[in-house]
N, C-alpha and C. Protein backbone atom coordinates (compact mmCIF):
# COMPACT_ATOMS: atom_id res chain seq x y z
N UNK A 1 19.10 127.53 52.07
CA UNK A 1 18.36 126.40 52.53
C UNK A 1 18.98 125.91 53.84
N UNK A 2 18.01 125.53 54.80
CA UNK A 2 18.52 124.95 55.94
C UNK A 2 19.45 123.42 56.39
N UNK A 3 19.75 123.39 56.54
CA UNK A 3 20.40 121.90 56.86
C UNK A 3 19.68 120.91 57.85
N UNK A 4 19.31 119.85 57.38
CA UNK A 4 18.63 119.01 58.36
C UNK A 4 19.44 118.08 59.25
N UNK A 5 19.19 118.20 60.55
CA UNK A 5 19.91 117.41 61.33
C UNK A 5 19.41 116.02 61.30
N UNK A 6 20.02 115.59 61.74
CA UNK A 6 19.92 113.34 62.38
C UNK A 6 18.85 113.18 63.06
N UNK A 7 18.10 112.58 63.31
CA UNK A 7 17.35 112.36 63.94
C UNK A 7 18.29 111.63 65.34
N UNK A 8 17.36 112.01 66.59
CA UNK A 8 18.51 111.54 67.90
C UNK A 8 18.11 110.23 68.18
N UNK A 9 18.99 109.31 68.15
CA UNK A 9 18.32 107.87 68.81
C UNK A 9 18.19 107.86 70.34
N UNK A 10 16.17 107.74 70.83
CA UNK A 10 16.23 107.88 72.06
C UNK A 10 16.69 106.40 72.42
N UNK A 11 16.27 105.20 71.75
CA UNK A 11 16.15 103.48 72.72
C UNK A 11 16.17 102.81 71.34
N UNK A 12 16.95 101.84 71.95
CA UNK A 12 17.38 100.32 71.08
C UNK A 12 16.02 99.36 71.08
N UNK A 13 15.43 98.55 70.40
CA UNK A 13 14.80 97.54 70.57
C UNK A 13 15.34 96.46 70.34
N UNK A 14 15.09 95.56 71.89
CA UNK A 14 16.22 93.72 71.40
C UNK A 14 14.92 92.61 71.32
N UNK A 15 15.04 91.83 71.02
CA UNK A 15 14.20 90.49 71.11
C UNK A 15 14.49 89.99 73.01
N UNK A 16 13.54 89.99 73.75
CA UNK A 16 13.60 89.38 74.92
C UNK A 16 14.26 88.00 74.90
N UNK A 17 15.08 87.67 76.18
CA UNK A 17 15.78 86.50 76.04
C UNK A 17 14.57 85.54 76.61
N UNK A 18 14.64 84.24 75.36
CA UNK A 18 13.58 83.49 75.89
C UNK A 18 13.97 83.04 77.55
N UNK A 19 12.43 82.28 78.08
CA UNK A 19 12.31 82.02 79.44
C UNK A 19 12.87 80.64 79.61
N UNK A 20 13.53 80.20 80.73
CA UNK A 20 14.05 79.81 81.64
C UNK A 20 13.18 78.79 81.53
N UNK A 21 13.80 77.19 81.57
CA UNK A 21 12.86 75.70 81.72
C UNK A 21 11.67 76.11 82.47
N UNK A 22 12.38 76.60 84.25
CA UNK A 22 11.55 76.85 85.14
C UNK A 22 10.36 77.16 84.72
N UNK A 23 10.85 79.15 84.67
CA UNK A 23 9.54 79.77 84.03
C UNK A 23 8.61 79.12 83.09
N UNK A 24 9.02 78.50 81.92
CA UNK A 24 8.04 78.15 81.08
C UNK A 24 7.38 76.42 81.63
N UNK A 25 8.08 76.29 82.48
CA UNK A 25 6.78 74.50 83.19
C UNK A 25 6.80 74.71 84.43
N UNK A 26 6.71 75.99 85.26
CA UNK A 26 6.56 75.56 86.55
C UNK A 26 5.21 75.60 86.59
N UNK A 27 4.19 75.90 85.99
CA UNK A 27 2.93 75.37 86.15
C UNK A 27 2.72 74.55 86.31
N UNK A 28 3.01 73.33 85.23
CA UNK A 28 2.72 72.06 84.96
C UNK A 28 3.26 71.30 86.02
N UNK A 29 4.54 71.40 86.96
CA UNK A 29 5.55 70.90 88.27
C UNK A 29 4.42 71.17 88.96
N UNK A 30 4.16 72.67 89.21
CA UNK A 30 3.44 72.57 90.74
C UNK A 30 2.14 71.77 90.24
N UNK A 31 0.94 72.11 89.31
CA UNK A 31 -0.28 71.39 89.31
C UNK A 31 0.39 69.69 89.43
N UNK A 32 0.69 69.30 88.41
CA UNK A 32 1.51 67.52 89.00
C UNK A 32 1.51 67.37 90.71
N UNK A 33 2.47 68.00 91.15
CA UNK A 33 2.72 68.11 92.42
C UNK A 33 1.53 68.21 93.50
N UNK A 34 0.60 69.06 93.07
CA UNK A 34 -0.50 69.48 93.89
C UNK A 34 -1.82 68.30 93.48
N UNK A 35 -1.68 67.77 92.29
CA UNK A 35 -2.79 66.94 92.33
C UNK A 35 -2.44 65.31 93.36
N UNK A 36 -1.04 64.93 93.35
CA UNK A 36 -0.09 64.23 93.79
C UNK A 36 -0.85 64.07 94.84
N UNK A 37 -0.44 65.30 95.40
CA UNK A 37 -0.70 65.46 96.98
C UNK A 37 -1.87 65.31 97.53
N UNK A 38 -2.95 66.22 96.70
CA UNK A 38 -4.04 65.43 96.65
C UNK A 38 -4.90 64.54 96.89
N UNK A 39 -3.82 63.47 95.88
CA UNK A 39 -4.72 62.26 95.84
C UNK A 39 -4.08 61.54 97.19
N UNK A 40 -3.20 61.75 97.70
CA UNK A 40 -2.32 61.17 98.64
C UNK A 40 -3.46 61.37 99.96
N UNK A 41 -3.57 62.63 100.20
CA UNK A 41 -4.28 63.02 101.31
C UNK A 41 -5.83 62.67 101.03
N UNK A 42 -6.29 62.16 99.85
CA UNK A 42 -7.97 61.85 99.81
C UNK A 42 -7.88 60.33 100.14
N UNK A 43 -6.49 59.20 99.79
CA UNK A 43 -6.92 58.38 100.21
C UNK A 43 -5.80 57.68 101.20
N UNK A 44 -5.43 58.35 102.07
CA UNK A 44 -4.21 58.29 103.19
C UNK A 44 -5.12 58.81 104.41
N UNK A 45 -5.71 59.48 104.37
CA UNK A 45 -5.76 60.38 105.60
C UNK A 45 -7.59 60.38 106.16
N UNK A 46 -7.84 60.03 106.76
CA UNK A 46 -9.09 60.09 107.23
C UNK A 46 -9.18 59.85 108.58
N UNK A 47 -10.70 60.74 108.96
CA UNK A 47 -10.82 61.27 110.75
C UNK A 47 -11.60 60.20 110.98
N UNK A 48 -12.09 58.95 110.78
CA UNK A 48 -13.49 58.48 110.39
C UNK A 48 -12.39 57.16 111.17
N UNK A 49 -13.16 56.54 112.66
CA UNK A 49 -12.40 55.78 113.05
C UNK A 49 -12.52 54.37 111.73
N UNK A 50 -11.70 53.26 112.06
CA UNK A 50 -11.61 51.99 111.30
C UNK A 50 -12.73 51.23 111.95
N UNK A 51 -13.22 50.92 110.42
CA UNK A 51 -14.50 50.01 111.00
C UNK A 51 -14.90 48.44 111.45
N UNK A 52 -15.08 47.82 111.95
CA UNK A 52 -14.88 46.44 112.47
C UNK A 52 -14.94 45.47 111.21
N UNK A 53 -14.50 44.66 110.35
CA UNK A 53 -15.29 43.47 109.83
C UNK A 53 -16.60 43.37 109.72
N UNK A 54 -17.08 43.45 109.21
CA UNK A 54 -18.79 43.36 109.22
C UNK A 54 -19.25 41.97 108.73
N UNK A 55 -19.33 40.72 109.66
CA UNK A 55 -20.05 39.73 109.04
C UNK A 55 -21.58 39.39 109.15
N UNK A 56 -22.25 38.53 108.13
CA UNK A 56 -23.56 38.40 107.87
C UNK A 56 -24.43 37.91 109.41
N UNK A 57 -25.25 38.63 109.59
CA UNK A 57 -26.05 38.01 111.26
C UNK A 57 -27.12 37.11 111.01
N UNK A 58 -26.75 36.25 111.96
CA UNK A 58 -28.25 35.00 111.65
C UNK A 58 -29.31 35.27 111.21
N UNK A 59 -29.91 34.58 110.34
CA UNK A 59 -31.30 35.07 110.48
C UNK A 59 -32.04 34.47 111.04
N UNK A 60 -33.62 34.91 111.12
CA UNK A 60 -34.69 34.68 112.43
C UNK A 60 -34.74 32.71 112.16
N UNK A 61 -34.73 31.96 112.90
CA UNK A 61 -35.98 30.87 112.78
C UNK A 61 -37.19 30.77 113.23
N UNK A 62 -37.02 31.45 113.82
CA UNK A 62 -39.08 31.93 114.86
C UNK A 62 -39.52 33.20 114.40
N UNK A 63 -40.38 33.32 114.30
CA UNK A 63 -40.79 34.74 114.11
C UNK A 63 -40.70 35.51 115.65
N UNK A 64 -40.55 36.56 115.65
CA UNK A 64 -40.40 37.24 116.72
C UNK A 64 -42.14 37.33 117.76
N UNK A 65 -41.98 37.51 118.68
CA UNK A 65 -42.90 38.04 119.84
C UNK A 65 -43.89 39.28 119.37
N UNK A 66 -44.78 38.75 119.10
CA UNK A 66 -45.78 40.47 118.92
C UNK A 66 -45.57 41.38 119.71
N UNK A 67 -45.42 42.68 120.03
CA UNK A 67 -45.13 43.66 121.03
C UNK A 67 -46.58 44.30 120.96
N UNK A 68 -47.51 44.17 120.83
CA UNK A 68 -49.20 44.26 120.64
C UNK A 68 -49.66 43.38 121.13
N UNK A 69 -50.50 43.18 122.68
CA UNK A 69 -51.30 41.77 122.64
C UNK A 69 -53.06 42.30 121.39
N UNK A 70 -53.26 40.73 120.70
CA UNK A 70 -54.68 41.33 119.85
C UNK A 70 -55.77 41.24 120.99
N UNK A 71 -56.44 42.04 120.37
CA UNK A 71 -57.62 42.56 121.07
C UNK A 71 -58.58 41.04 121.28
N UNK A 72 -59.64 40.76 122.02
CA UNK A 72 -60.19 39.84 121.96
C UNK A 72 -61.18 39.42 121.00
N UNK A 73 -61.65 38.85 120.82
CA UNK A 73 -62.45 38.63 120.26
C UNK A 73 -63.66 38.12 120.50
N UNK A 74 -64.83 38.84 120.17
CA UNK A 74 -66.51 38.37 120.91
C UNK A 74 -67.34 37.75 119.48
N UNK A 75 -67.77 37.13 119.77
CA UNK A 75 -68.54 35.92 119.14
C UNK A 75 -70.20 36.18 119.32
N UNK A 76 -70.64 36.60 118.61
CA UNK A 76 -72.03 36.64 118.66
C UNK A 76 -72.96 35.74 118.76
């Protein structure tokens, strides 16, 4: 009868070393960060010159000038 050899060990299997604070929240840092910024630049920053005070304008006491003279009128 033959003799059976060992089987050869090609590779070890380890448990991966868990991830790094970084790795596991730098999502959450940068989105924070980027919405931050965001909001900073939606209400900091605008091309749109500054607009004067806007107060209420008189209103009419006369009625204005017709820009139409009326037609005449004939009398039968």
């Amino acid at each position: 009868m033959a003799k059976k050899t060992a089987p050869t060990v090609i590779g070890v299997l380890t448990t991966p070393t868990p991830p790094t604070w970084w790795a596991a929240n730098r999502h959450k840092v940068l989105l924070g960060a980027g919405l931050a910024v965001g909001f900073w630049l939606g209400t900091h920053a605008s091309d749109a010159a500054p607009q004067p005070a806007t107060t209420p304008r008189p209103a009419h006491t006369t009625p204005a000038e017709p820009s139409v003279q009326p037609l005449p009128t004939t009398s039968r």
